[in-house]
C-alpha atoms as a PDB file:
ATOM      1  CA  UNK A   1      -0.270 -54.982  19.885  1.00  0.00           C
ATOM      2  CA  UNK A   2      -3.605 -54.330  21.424  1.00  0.00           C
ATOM      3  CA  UNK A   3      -4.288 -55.572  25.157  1.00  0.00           C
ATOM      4  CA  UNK A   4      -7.365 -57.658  25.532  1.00  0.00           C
ATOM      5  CA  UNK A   5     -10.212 -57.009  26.827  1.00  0.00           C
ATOM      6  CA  UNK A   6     -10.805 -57.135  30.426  1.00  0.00           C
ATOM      7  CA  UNK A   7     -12.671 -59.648  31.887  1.00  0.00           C
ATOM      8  CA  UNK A   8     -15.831 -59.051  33.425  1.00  0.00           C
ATOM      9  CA  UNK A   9     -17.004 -60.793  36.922  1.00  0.00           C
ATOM     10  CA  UNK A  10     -20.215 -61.799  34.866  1.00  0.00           C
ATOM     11  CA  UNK A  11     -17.419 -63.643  32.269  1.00  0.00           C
ATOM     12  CA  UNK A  12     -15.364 -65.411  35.337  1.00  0.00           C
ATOM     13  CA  UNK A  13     -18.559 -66.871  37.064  1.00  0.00           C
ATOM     14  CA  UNK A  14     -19.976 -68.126  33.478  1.00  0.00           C
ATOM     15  CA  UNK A  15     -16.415 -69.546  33.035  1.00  0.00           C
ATOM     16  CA  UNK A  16     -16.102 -71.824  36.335  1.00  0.00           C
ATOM     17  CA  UNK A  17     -20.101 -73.137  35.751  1.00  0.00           C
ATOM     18  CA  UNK A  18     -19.036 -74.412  32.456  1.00  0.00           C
ATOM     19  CA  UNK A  19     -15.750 -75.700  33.521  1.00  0.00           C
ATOM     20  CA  UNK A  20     -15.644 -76.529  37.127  1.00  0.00           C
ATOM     21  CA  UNK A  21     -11.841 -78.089  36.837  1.00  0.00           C
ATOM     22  CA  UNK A  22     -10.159 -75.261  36.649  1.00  0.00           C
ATOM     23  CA  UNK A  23      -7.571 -73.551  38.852  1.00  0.00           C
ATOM     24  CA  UNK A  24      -7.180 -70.054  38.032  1.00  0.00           C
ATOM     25  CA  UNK A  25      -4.364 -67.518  40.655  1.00  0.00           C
ATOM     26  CA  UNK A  26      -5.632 -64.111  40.819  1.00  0.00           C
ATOM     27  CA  UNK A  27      -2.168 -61.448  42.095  1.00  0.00           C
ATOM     28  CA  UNK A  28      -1.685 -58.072  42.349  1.00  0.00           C
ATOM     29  CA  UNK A  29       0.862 -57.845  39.443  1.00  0.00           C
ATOM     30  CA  UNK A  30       3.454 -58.886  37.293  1.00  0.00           C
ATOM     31  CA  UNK A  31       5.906 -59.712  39.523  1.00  0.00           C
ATOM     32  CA  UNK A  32       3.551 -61.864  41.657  1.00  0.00           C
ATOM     33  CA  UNK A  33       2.666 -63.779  38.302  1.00  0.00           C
ATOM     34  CA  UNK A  34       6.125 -64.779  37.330  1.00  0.00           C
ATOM     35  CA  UNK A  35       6.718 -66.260  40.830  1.00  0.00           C
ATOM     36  CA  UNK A  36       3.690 -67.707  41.304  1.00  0.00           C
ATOM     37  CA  UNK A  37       3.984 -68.954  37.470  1.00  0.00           C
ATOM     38  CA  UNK A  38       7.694 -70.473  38.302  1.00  0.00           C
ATOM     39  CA  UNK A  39       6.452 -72.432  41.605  1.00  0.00           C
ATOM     40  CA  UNK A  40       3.785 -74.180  39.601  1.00  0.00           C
ATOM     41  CA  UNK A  41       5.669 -75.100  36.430  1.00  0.00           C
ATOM     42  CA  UNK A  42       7.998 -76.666  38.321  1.00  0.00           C
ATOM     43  CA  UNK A  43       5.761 -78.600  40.771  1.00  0.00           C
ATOM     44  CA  UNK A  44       3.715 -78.762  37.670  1.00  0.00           C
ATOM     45  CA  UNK A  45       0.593 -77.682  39.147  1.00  0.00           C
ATOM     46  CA  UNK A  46      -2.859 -77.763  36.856  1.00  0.00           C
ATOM     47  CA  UNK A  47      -3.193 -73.660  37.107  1.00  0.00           C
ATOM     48  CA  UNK A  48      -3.009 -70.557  35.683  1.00  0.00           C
ATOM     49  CA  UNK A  49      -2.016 -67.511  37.122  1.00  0.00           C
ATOM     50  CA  UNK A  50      -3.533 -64.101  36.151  1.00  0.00           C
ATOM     51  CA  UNK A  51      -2.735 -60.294  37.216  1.00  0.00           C
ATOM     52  CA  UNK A  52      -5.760 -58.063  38.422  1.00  0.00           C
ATOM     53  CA  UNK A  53      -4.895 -55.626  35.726  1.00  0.00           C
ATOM     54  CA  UNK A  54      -6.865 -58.370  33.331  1.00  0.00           C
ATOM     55  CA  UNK A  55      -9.870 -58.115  35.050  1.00  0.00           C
ATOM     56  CA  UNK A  56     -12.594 -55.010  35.001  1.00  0.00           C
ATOM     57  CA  UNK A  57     -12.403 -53.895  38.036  1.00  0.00           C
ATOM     58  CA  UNK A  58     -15.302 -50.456  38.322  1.00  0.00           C
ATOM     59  CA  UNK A  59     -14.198 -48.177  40.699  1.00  0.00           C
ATOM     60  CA  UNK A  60     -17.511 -47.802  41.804  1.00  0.00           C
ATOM     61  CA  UNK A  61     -18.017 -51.524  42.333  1.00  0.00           C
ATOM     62  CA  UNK A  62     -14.432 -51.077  44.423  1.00  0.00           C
ATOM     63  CA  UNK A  63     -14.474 -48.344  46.810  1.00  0.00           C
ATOM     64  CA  UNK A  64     -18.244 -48.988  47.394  1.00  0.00           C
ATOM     65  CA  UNK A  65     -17.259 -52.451  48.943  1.00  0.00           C
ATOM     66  CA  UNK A  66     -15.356 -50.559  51.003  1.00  0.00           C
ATOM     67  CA  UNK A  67     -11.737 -51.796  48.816  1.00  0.00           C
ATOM     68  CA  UNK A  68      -8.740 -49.627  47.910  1.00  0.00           C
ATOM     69  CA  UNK A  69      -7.912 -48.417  44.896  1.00  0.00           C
ATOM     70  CA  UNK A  70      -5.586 -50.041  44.339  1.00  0.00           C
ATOM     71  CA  UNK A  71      -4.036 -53.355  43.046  1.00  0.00           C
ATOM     72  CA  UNK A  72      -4.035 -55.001  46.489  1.00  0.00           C
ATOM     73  CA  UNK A  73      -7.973 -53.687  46.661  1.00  0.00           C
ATOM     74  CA  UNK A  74      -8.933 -54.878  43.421  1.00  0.00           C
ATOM     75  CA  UNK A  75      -7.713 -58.707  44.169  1.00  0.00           C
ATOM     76  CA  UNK A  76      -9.846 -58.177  47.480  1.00  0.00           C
ATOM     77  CA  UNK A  77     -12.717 -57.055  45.737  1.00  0.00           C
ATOM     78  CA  UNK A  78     -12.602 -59.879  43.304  1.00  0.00           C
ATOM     79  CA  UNK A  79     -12.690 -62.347  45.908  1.00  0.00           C
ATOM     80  CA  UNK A  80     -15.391 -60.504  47.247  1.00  0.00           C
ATOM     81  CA  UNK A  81     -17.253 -60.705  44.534  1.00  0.00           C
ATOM     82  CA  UNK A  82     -16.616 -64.661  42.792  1.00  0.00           C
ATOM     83  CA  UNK A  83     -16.934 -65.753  46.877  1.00  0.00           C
ATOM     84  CA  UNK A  84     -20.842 -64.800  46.323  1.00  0.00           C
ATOM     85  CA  UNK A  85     -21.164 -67.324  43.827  1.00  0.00           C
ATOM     86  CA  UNK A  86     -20.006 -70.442  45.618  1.00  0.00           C
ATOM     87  CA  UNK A  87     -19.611 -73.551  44.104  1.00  0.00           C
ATOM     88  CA  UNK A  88     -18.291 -73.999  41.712  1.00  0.00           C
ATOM     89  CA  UNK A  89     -16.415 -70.555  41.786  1.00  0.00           C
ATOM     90  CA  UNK A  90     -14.842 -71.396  45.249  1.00  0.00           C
ATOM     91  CA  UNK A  91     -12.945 -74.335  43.778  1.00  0.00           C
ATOM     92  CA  UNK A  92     -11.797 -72.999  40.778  1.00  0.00           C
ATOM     93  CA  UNK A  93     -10.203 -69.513  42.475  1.00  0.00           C
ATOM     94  CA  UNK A  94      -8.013 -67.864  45.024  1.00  0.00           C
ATOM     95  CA  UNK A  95      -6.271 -64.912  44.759  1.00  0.00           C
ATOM     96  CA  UNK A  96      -3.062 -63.952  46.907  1.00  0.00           C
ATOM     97  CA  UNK A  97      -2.267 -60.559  48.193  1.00  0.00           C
ATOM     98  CA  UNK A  98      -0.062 -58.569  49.953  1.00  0.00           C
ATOM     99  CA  UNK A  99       0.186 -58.462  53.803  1.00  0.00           C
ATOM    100  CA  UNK A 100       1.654 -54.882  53.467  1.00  0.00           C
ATOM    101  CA  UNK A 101       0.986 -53.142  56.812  1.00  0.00           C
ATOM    102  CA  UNK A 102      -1.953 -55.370  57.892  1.00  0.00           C
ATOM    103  CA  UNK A 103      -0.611 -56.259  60.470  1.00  0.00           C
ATOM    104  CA  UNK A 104       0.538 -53.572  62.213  1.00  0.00           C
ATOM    105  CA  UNK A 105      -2.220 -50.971  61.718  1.00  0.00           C
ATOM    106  CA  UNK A 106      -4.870 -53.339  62.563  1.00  0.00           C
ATOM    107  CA  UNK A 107      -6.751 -53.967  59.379  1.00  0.00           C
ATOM    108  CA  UNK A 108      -7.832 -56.741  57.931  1.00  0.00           C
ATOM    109  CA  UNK A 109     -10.466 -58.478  55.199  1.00  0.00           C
ATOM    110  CA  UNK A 110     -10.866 -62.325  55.608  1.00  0.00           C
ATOM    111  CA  UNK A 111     -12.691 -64.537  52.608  1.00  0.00           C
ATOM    112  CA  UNK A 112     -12.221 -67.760  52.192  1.00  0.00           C
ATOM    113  CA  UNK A 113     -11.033 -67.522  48.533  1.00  0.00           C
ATOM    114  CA  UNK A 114      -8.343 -65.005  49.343  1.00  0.00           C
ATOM    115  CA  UNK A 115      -5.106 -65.860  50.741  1.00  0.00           C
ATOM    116  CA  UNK A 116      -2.464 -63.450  52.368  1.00  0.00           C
ATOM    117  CA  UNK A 117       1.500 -63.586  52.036  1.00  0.00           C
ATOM    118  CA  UNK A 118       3.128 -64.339  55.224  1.00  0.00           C
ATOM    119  CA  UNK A 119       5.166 -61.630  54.912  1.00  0.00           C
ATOM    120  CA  UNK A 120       4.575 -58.078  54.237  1.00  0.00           C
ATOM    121  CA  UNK A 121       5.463 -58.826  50.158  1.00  0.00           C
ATOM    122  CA  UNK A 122       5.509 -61.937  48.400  1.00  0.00           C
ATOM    123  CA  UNK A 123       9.433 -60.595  48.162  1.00  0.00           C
ATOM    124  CA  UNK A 124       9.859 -62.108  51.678  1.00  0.00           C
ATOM    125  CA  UNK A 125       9.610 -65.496  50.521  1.00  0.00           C
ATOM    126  CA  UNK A 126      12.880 -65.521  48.706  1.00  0.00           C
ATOM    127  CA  UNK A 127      14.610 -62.629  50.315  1.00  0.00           C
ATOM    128  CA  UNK A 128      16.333 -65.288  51.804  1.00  0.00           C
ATOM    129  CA  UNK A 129      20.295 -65.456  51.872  1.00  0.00           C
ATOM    130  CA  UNK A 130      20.425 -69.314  51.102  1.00  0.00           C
ATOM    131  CA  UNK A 131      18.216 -68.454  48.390  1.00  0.00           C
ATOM    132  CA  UNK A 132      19.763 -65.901  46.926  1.00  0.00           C
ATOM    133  CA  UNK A 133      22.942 -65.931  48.337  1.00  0.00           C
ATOM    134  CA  UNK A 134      24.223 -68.130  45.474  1.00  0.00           C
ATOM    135  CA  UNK A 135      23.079 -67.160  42.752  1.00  0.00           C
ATOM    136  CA  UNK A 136      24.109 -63.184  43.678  1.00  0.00           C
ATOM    137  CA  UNK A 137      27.778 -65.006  44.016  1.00  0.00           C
ATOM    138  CA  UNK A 138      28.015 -66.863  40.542  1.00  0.00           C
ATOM    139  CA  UNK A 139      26.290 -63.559  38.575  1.00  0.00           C
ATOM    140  CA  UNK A 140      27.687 -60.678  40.598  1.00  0.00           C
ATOM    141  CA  UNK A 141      30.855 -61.716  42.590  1.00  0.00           C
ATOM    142  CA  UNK A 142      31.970 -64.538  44.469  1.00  0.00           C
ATOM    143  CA  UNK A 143      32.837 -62.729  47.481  1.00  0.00           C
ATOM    144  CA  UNK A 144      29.731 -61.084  47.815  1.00  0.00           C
ATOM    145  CA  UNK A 145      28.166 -61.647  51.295  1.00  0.00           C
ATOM    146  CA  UNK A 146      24.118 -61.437  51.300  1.00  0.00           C
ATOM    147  CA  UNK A 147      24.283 -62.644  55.053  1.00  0.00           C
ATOM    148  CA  UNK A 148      26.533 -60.119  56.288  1.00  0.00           C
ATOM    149  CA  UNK A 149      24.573 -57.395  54.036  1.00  0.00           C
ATOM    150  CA  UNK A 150      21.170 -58.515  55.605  1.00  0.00           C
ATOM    151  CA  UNK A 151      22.683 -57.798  59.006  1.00  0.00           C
ATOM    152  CA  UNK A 152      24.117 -54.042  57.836  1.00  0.00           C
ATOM    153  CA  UNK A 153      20.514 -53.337  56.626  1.00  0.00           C
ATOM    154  CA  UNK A 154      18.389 -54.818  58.913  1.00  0.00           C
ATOM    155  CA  UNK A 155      17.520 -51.580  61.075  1.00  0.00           C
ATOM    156  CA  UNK A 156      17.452 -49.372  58.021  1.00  0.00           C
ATOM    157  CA  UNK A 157      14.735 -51.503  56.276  1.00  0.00           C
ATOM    158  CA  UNK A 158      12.842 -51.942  59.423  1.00  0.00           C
ATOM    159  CA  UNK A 159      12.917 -47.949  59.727  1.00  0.00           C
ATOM    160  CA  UNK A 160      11.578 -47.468  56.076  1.00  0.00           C
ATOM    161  CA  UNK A 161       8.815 -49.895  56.700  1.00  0.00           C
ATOM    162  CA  UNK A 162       7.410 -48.415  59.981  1.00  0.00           C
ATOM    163  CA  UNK A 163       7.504 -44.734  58.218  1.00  0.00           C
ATOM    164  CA  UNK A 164       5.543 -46.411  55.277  1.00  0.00           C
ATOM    165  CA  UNK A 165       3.034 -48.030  57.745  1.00  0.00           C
ATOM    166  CA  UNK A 166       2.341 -45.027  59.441  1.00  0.00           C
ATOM    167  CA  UNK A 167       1.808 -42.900  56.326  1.00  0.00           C
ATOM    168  CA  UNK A 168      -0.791 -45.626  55.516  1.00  0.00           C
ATOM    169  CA  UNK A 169      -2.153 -45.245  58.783  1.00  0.00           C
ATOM    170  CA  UNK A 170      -2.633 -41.925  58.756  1.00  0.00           C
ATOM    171  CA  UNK A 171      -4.015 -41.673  55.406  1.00  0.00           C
ATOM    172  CA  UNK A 172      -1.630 -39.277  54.098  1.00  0.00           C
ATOM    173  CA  UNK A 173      -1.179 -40.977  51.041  1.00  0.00           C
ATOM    174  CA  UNK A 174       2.147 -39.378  50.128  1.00  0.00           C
ATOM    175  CA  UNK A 175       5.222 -39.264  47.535  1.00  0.00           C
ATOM    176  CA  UNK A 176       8.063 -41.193  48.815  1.00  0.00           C
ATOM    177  CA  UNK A 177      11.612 -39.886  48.362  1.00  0.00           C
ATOM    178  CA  UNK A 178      15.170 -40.472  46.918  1.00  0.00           C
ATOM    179  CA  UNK A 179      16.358 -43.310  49.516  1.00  0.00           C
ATOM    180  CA  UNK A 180      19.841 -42.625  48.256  1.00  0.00           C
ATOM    181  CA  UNK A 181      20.047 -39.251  49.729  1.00  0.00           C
ATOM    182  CA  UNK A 182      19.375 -40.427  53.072  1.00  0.00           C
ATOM    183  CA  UNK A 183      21.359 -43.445  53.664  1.00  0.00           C
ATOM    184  CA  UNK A 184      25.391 -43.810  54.541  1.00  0.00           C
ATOM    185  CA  UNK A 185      26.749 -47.107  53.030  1.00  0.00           C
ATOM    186  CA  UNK A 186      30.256 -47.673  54.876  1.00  0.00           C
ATOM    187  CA  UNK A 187      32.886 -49.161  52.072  1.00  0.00           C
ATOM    188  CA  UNK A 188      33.943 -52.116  51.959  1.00  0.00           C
ATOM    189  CA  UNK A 189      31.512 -53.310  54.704  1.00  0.00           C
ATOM    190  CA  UNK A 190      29.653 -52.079  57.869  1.00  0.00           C
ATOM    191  CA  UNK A 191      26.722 -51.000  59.274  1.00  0.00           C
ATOM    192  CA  UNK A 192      24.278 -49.211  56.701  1.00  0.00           C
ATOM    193  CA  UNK A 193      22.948 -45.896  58.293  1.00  0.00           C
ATOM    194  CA  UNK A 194      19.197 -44.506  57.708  1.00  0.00           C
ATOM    195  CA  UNK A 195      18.873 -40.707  58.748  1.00  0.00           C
ATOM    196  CA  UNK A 196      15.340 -41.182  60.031  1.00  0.00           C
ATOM    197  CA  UNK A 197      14.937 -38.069  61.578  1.00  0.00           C
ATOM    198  CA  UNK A 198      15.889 -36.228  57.924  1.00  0.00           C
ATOM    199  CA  UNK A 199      13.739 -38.395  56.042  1.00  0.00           C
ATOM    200  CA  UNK A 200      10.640 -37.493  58.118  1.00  0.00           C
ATOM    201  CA  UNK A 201      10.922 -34.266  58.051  1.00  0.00           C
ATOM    202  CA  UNK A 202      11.798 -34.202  54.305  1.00  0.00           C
ATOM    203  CA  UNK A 203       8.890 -36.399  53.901  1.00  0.00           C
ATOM    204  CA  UNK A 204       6.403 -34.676  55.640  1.00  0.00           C
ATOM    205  CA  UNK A 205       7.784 -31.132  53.956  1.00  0.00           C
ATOM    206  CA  UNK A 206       7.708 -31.828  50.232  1.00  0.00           C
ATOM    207  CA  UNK A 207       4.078 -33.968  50.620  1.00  0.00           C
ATOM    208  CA  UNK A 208       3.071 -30.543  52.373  1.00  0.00           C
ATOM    209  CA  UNK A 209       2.433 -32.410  55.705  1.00  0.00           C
ATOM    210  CA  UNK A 210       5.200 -31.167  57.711  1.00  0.00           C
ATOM    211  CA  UNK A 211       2.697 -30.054  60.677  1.00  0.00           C
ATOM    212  CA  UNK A 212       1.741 -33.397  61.745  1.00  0.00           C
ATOM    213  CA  UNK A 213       4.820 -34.011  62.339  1.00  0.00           C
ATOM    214  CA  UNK A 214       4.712 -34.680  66.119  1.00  0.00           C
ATOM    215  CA  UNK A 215       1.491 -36.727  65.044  1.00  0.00           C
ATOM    216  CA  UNK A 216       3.492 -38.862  63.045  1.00  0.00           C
ATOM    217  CA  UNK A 217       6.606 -39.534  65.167  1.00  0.00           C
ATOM    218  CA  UNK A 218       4.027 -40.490  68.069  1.00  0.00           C
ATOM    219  CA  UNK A 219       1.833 -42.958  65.576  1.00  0.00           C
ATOM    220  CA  UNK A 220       5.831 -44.235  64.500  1.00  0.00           C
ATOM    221  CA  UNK A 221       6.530 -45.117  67.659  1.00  0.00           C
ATOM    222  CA  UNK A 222       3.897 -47.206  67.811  1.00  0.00           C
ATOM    223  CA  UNK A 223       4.039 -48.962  65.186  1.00  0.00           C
ATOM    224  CA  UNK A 224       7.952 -49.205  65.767  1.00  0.00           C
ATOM    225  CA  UNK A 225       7.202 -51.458  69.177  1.00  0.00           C
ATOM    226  CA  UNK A 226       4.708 -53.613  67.537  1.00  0.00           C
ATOM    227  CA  UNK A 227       7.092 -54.364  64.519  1.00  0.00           C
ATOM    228  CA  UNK A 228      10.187 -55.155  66.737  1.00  0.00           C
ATOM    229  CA  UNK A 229       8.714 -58.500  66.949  1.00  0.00           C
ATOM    230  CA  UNK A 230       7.930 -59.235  64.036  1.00  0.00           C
ATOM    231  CA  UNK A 231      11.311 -57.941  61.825  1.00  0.00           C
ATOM    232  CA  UNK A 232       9.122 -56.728  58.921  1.00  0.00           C
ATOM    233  CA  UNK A 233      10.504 -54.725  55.995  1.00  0.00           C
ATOM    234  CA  UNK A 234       9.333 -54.305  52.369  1.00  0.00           C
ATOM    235  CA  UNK A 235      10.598 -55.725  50.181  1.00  0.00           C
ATOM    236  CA  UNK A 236      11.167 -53.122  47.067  1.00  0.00           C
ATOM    237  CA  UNK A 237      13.238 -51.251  49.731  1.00  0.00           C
ATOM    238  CA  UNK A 238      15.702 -54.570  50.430  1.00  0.00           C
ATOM    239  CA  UNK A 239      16.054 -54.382  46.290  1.00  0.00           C
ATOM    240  CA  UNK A 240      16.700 -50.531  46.053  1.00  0.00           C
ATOM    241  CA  UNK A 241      19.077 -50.531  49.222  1.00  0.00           C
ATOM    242  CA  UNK A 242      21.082 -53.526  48.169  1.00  0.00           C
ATOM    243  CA  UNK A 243      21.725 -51.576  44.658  1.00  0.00           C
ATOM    244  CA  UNK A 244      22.441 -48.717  46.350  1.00  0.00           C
ATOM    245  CA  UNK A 245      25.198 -50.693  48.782  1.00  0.00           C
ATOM    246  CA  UNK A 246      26.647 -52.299  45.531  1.00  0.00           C
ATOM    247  CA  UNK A 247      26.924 -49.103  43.495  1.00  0.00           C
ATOM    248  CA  UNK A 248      28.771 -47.497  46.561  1.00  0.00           C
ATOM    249  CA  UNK A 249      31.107 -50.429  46.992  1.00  0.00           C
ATOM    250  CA  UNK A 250      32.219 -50.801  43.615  1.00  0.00           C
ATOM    251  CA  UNK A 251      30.362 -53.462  42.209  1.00  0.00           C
ATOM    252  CA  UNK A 252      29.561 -53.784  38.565  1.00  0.00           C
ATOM    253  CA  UNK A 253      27.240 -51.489  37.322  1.00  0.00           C
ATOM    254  CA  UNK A 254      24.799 -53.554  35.485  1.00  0.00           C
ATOM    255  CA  UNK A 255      23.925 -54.819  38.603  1.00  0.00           C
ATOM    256  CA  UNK A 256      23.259 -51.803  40.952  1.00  0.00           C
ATOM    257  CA  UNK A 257      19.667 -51.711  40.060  1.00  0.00           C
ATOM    258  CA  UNK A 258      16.560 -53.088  41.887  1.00  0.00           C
ATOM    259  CA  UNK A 259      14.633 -54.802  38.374  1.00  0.00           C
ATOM    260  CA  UNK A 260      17.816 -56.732  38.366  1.00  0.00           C
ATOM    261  CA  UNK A 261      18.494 -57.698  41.742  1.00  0.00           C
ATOM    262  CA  UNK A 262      14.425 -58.721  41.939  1.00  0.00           C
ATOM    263  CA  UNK A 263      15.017 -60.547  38.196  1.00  0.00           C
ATOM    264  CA  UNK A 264      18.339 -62.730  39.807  1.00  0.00           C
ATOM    265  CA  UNK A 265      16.203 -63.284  42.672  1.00  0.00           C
ATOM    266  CA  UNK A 266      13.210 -64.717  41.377  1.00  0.00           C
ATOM    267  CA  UNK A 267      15.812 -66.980  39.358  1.00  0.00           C
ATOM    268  CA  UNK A 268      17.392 -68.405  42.575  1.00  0.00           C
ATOM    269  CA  UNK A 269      14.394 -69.207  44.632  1.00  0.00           C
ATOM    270  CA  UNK A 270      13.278 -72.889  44.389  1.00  0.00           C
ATOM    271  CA  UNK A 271       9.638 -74.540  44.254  1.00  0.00           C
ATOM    272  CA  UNK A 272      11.243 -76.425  47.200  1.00  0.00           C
ATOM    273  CA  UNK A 273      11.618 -73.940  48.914  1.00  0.00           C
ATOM    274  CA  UNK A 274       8.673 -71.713  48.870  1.00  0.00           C
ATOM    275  CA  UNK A 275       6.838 -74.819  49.354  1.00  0.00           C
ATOM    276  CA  UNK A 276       8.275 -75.262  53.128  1.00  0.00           C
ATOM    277  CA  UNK A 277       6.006 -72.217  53.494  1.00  0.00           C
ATOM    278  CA  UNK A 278       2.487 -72.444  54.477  1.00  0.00           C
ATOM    279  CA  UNK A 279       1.397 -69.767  51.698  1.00  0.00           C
ATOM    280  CA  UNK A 280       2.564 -72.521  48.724  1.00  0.00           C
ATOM    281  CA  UNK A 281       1.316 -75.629  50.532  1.00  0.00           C
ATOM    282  CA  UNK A 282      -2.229 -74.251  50.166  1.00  0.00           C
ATOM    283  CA  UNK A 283      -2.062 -73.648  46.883  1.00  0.00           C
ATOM    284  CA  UNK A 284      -0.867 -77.059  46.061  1.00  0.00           C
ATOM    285  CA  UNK A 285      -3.481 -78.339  47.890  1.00  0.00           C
ATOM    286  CA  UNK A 286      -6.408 -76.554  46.002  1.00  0.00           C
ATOM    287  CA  UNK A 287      -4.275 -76.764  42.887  1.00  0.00           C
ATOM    288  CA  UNK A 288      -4.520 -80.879  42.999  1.00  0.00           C
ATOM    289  CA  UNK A 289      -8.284 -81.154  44.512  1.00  0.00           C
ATOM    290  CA  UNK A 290     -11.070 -81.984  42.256  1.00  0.00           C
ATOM    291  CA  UNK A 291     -13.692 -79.401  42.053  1.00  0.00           C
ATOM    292  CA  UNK A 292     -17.316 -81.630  43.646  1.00  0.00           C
ATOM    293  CA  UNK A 293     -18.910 -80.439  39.939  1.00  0.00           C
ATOM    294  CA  UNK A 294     -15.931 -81.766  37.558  1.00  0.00           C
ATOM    295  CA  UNK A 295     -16.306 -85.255  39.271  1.00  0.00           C
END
């Protein structure tokens, strides 16, 4: 079955003249559409929620407005671009991204169409043990404890995010590696150790980068200090280190893989409970405002 066609800007601005009521989501990807898609069938919100993939995006058109590449930088570029229409286009659109590093390498891109997760992934939302917690216990085993694994991970997936942050910071734009091969999972519980040290210099070698090294450990250590406040990780690594934890301590196969853990996730988290978050309260209160031109 053939994909259809991208939509052009042009298409989207002719779109919200001729029908100022609607609500249309703009995400970075599939993943952000089926929990964006979830929250507002359930609160039963009037909108419809797209992934930038559907939308022609020129390169060009990108990295001259001074976007990434990339999925995040295509969403930002969007907004960008429908925010120079105005009305009706501001009514009828937001788009959500990432917070990724933003926060702790200083960058940032402000519109008034675009929203930003709180946390560094939309993931962060319902990484959340009373979230999750029971609905890991009725599919994968009752005695599983997602509090007590958060804890055992905690400094691992802090360590993982600060070495991705500086990478991005640096602009080194480099392969990551097997996080298996660098973490000890204690069985049946206990703290999960990360051998930073290893993984940097791994890192650094194979993406042929291994002489900035004592550049990178200083630009670590600063973003290490500014991220002990805020507790960020991302949240693909929770996913793939949780598998990795259950493999080692005997869980059930099926299970000890990061689509699935993400899949059961999603499942567990509650409009109820994304909407105590400040992210989800906006969008139900664009989602159920009238557009000025629809009245």
């Amino acid at each position: 079955m053939l994909n259809p066609p991208r939509k052009t800007v042009a298409e989207l601005i002719a779109r919200y003249k001729l029908e100022p009521s609607l609500k249309d989501l703009y995400v970075e990807g599939a993943a952000d559409v089926r929990v964006m898609r979830k929250f507002s069938r359930e609160l039963k919100l009037p909108i419809e929620v797209y992934a930038i993939d559907g939308i022609d995006c020129p390169v060009e058109s990108v990295t001259l407005g001074n976007f990434a590449n990339n999925a995040k930088g295509r969403v930002q570029w969007l907004a960008d671009e429908l925010d120079k229409a105005k009305t009706p286009v501001n009514c009828s659109v937001r788009c959500i991204v990432d917070r990724d590093f933003d926060f702790l390498i200083g960058e940032s891109y402000e519109n008034p169409l675009l929203l930003y997760t709180q946390f560094s992934s939309m993931e962060g939302y319902f990484i959340n043990t009373e979230c999750i917690g029971a609905t890991y216990r009725d599919t994968i085993d009752e005695k599983l404890d997602c509090d007590l694994f958060v804890s055992e991970a905690s400094d691992c997936l802090e360590n993982l995010y600060e070495i991705r942050a500086t990478s991005v910071l640096l602009r080194l734009d480099m392969q990551w590696l097997d996080l298996q091969k660098y973490v000890t999972v204690p069985k049946p519980t206990g703290l999960i150790t990360f051998r930073r040290d290893e993984f940097i210099l791994s890192y650094l070698n194979k993406n042929g980068h291994v002489g900035k090294i004592d550049e990178f450990k200083k630009n670590l250590q600063a973003v290490a200090t500014r991220n002990k406040k805020l507790g960020f990780f991302r949240g693909h690594d929770f996913f793939e280190l949780f598998a990795i934890a259950l493999k080692t301590r005997g869980f059930k196969v099926v299970f000890c893989h990061e689509n699935v853990l993400f899949g059961l996730a999603i499942a567990g988290v509650t409009a109820e409970h994304l909407n105590t978050f400040e992210l989800f309260q906006k969008i139900v209160i664009w989602a159920t405002q009238d557009s000025p031109d629809s009245q």
